[in-house]
PDB file of N, CA and C in Angstrom:
ATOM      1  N   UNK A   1       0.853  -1.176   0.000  1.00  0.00           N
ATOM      2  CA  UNK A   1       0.000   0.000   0.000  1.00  0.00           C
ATOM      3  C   UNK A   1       0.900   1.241   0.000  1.00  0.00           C
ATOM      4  N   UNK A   2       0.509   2.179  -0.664  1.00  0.00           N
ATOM      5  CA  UNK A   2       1.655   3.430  -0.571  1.00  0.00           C
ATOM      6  C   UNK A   2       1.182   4.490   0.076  1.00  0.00           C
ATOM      7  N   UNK A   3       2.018   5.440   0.266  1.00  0.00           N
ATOM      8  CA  UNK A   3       1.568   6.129   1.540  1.00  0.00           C
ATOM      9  C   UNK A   3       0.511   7.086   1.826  1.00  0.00           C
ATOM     10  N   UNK A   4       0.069   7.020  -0.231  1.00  0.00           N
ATOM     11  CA  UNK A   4      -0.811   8.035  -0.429  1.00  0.00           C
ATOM     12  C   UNK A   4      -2.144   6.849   0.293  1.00  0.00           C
ATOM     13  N   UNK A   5      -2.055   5.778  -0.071  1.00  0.00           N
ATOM     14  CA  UNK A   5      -3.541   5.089  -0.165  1.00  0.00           C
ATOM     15  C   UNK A   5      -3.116   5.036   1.388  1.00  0.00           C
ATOM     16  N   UNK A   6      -2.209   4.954   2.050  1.00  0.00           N
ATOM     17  CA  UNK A   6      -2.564   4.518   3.692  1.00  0.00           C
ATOM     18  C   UNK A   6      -3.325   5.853   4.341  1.00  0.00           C
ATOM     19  N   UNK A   7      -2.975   7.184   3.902  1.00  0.00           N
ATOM     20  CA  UNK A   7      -3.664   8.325   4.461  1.00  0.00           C
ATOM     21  C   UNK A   7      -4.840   7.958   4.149  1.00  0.00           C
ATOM     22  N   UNK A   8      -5.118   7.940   2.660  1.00  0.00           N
ATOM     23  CA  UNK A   8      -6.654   7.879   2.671  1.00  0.00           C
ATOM     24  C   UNK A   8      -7.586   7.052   3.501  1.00  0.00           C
ATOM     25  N   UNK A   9      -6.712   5.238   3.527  1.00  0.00           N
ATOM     26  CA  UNK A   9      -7.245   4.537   4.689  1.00  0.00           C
ATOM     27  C   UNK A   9      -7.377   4.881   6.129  1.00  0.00           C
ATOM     28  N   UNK A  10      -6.330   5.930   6.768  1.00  0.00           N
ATOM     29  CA  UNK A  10      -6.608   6.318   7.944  1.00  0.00           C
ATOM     30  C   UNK A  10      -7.114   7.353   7.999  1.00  0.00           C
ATOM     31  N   UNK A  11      -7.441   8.111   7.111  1.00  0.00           N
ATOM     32  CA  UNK A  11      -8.614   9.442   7.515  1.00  0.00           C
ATOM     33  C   UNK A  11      -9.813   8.742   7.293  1.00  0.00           C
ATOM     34  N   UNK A  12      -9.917   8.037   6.375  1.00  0.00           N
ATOM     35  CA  UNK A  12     -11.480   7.315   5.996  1.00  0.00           C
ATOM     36  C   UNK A  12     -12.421   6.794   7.177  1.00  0.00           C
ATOM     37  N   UNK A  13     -11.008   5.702   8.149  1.00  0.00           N
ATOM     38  CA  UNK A  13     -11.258   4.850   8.978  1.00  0.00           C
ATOM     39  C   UNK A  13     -11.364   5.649  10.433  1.00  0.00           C
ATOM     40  N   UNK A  14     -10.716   7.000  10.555  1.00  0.00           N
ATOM     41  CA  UNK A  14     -11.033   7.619  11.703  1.00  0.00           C
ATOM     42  C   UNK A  14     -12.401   8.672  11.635  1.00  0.00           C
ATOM     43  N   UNK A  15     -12.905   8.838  10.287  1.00  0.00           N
ATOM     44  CA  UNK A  15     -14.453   9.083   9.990  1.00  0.00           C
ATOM     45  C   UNK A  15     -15.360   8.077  10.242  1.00  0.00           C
ATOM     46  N   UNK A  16     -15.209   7.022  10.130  1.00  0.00           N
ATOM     47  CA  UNK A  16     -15.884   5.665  10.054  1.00  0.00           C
ATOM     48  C   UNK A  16     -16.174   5.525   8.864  1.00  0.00           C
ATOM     49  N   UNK A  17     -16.254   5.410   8.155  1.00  0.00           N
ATOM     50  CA  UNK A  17     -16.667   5.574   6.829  1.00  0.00           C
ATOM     51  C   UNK A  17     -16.223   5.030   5.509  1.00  0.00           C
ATOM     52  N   UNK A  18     -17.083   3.986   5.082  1.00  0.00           N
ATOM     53  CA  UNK A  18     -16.498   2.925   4.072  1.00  0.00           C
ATOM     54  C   UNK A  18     -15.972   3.748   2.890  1.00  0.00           C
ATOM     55  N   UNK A  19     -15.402   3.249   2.216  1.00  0.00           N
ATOM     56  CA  UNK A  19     -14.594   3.041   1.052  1.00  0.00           C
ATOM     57  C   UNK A  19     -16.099   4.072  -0.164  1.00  0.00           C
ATOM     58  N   UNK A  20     -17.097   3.182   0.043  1.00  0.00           N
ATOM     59  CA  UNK A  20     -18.089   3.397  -0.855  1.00  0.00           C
ATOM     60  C   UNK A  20     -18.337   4.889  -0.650  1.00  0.00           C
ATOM     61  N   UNK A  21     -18.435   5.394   0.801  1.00  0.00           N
ATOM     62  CA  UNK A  21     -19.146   6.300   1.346  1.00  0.00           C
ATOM     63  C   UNK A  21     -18.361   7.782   1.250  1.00  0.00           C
ATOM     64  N   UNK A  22     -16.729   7.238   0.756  1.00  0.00           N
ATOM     65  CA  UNK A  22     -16.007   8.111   0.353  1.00  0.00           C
ATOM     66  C   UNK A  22     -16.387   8.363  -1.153  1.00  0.00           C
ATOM     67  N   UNK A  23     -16.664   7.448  -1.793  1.00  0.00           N
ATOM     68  CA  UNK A  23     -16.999   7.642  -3.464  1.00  0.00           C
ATOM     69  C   UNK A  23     -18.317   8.402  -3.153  1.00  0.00           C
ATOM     70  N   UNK A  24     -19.171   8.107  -2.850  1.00  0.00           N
ATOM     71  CA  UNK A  24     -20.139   8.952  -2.484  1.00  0.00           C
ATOM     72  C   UNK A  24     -19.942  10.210  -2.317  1.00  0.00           C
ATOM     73  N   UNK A  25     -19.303  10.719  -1.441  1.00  0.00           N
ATOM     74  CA  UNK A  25     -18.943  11.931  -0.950  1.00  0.00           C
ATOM     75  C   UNK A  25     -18.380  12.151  -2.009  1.00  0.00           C
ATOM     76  N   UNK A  26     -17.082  12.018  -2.524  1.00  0.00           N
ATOM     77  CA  UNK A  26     -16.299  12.512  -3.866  1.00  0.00           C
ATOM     78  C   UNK A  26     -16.996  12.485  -5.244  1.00  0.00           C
ATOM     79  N   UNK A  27     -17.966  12.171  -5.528  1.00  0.00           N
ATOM     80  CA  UNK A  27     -18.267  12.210  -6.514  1.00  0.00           C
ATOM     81  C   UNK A  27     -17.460  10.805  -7.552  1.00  0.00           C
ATOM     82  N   UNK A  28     -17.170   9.684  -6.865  1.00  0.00           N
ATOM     83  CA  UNK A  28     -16.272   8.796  -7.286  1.00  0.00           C
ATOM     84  C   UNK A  28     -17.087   7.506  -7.829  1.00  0.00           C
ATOM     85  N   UNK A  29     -16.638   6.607  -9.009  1.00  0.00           N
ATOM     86  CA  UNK A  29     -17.565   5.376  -8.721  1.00  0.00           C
ATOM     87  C   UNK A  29     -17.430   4.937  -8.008  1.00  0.00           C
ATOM     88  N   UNK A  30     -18.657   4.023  -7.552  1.00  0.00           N
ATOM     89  CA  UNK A  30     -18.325   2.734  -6.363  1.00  0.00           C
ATOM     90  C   UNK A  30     -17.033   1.801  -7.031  1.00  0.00           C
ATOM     91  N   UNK A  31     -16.429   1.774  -5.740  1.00  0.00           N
ATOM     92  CA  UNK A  31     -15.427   0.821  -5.787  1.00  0.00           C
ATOM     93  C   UNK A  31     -14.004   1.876  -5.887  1.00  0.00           C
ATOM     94  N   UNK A  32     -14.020   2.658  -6.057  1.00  0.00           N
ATOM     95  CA  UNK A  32     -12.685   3.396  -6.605  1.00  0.00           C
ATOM     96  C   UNK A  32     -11.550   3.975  -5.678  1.00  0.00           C
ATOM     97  N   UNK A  33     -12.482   4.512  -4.177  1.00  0.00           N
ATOM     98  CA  UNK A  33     -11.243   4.655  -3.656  1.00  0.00           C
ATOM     99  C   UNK A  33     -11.064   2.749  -2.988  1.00  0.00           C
ATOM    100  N   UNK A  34     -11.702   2.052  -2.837  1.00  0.00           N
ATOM    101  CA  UNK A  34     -11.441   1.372  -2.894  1.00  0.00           C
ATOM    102  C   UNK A  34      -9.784  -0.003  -3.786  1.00  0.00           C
ATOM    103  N   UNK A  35      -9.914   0.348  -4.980  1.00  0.00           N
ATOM    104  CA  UNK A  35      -8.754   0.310  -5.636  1.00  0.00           C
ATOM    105  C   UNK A  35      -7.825   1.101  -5.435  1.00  0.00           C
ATOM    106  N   UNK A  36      -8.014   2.439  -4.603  1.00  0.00           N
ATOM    107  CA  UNK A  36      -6.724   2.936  -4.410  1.00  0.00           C
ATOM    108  C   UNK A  36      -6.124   2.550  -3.700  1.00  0.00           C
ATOM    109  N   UNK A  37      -6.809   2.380  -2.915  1.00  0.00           N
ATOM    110  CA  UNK A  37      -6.336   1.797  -1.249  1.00  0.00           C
ATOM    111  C   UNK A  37      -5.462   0.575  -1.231  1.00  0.00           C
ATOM    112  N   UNK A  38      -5.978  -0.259  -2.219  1.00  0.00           N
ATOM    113  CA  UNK A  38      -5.443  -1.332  -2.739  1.00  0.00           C
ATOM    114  C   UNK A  38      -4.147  -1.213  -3.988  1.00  0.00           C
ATOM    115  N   UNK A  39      -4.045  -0.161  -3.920  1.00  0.00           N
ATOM    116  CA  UNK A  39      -2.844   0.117  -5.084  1.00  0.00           C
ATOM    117  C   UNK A  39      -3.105  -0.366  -6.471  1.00  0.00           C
ATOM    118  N   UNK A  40      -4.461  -0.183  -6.886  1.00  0.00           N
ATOM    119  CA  UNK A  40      -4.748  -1.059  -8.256  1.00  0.00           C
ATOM    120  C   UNK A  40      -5.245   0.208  -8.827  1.00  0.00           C
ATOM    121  N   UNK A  41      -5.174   1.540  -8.626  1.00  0.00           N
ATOM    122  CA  UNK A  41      -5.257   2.325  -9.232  1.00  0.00           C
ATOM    123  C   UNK A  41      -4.441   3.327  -9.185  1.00  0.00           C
ATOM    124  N   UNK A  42      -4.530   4.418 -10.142  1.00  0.00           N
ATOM    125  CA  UNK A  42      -3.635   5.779 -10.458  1.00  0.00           C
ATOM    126  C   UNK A  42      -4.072   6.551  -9.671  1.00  0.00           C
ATOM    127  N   UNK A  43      -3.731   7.906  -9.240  1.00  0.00           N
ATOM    128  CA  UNK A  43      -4.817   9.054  -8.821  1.00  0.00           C
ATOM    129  C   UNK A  43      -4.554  10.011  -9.790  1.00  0.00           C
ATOM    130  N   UNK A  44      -5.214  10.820 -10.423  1.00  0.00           N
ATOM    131  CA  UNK A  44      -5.468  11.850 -11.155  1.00  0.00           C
ATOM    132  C   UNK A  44      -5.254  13.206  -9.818  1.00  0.00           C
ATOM    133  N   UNK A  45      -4.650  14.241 -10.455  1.00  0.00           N
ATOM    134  CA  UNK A  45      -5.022  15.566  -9.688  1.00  0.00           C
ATOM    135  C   UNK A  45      -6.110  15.915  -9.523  1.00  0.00           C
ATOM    136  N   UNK A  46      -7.149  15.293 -10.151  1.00  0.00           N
ATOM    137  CA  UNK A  46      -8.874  15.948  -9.985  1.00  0.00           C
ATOM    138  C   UNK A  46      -9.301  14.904  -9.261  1.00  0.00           C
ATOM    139  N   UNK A  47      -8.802  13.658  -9.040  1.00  0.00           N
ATOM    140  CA  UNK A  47      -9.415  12.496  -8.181  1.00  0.00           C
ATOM    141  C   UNK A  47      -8.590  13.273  -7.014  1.00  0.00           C
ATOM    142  N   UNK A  48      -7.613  12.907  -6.585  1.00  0.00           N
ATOM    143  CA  UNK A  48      -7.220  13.329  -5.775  1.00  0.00           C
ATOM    144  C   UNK A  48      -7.557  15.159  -4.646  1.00  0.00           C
ATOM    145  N   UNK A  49      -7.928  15.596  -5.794  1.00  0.00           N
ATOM    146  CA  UNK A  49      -8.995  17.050  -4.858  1.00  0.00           C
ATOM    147  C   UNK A  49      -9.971  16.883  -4.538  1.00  0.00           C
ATOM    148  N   UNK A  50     -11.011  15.943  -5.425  1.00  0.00           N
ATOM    149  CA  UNK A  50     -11.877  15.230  -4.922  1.00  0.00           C
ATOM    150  C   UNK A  50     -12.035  14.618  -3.866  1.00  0.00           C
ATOM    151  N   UNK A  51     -11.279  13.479  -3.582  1.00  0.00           N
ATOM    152  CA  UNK A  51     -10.713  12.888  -2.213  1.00  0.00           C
ATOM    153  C   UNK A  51     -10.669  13.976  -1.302  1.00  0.00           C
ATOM    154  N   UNK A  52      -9.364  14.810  -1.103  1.00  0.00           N
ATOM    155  CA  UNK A  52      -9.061  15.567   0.260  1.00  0.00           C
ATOM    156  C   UNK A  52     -10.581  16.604   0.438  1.00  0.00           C
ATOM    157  N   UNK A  53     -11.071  17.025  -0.574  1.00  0.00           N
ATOM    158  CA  UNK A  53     -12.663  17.656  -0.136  1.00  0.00           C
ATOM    159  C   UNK A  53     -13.160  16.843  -0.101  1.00  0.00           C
ATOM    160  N   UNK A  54     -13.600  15.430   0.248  1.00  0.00           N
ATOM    161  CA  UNK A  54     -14.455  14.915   0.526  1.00  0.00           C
ATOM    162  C   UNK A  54     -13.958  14.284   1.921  1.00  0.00           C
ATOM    163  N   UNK A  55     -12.902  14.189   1.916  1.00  0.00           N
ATOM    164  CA  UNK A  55     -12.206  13.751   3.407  1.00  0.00           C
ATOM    165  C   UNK A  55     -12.188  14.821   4.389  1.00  0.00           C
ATOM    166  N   UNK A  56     -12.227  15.875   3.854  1.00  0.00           N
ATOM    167  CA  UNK A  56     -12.340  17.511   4.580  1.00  0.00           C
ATOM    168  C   UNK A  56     -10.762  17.706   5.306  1.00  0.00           C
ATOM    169  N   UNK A  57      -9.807  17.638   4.274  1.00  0.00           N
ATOM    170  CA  UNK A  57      -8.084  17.359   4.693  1.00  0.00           C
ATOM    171  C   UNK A  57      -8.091  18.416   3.221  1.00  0.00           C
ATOM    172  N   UNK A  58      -6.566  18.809   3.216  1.00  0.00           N
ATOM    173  CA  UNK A  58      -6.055  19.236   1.993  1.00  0.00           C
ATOM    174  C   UNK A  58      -5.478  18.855   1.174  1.00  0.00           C
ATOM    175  N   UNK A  59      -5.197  18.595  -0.065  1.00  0.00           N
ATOM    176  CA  UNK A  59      -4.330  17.304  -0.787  1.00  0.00           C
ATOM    177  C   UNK A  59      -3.051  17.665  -0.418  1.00  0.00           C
ATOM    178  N   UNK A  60      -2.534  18.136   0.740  1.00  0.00           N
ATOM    179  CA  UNK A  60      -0.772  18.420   0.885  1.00  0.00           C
ATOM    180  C   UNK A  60      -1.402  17.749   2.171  1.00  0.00           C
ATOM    181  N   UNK A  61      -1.922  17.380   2.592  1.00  0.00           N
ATOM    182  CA  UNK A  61      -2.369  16.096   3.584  1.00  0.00           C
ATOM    183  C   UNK A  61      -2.013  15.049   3.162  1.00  0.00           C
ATOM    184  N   UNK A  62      -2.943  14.568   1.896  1.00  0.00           N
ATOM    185  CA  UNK A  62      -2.554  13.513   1.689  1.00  0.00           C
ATOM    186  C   UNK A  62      -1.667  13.008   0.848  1.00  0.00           C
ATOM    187  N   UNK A  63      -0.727  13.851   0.412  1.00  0.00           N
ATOM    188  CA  UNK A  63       0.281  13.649  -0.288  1.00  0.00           C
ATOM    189  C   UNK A  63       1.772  14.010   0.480  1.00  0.00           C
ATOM    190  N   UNK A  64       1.348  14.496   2.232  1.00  0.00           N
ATOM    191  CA  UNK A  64       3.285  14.817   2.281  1.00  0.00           C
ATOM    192  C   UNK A  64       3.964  13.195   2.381  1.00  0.00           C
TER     193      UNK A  64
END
């Protein structure tokens, strides 16, 4: 897992809040941060702003 997908797993998981419920919030398909998390996907700069506003973090959160 890399260190980008472990932030996302530990902000997600200290929201409570599934995988799905983040796509939800982001405007993401189901399943997607899911594959990140899992390292089976890329992040885009627009996925990734997506993410930190939907995580309510800044993407220099989840990217230091």
């Amino acid at each position: 897992m890399s260190d980008l997908a472990k932030r996302i797993s530990l902000i997600r998981k200290k929201k409570g809040w599934s995988c799905s419920e983040v796509d939800r919030r982001a405007g993401l398909s189901i399943g997607h941060t899911a594959r990140i998390e899992a390292g089976g996907s890329n992040v885009t700069g627009v996925t990734l702003t997506k993410l930190a506003d939907a995580l309510g973090v800044t993407v220099s959160v989840l990217v230091k």
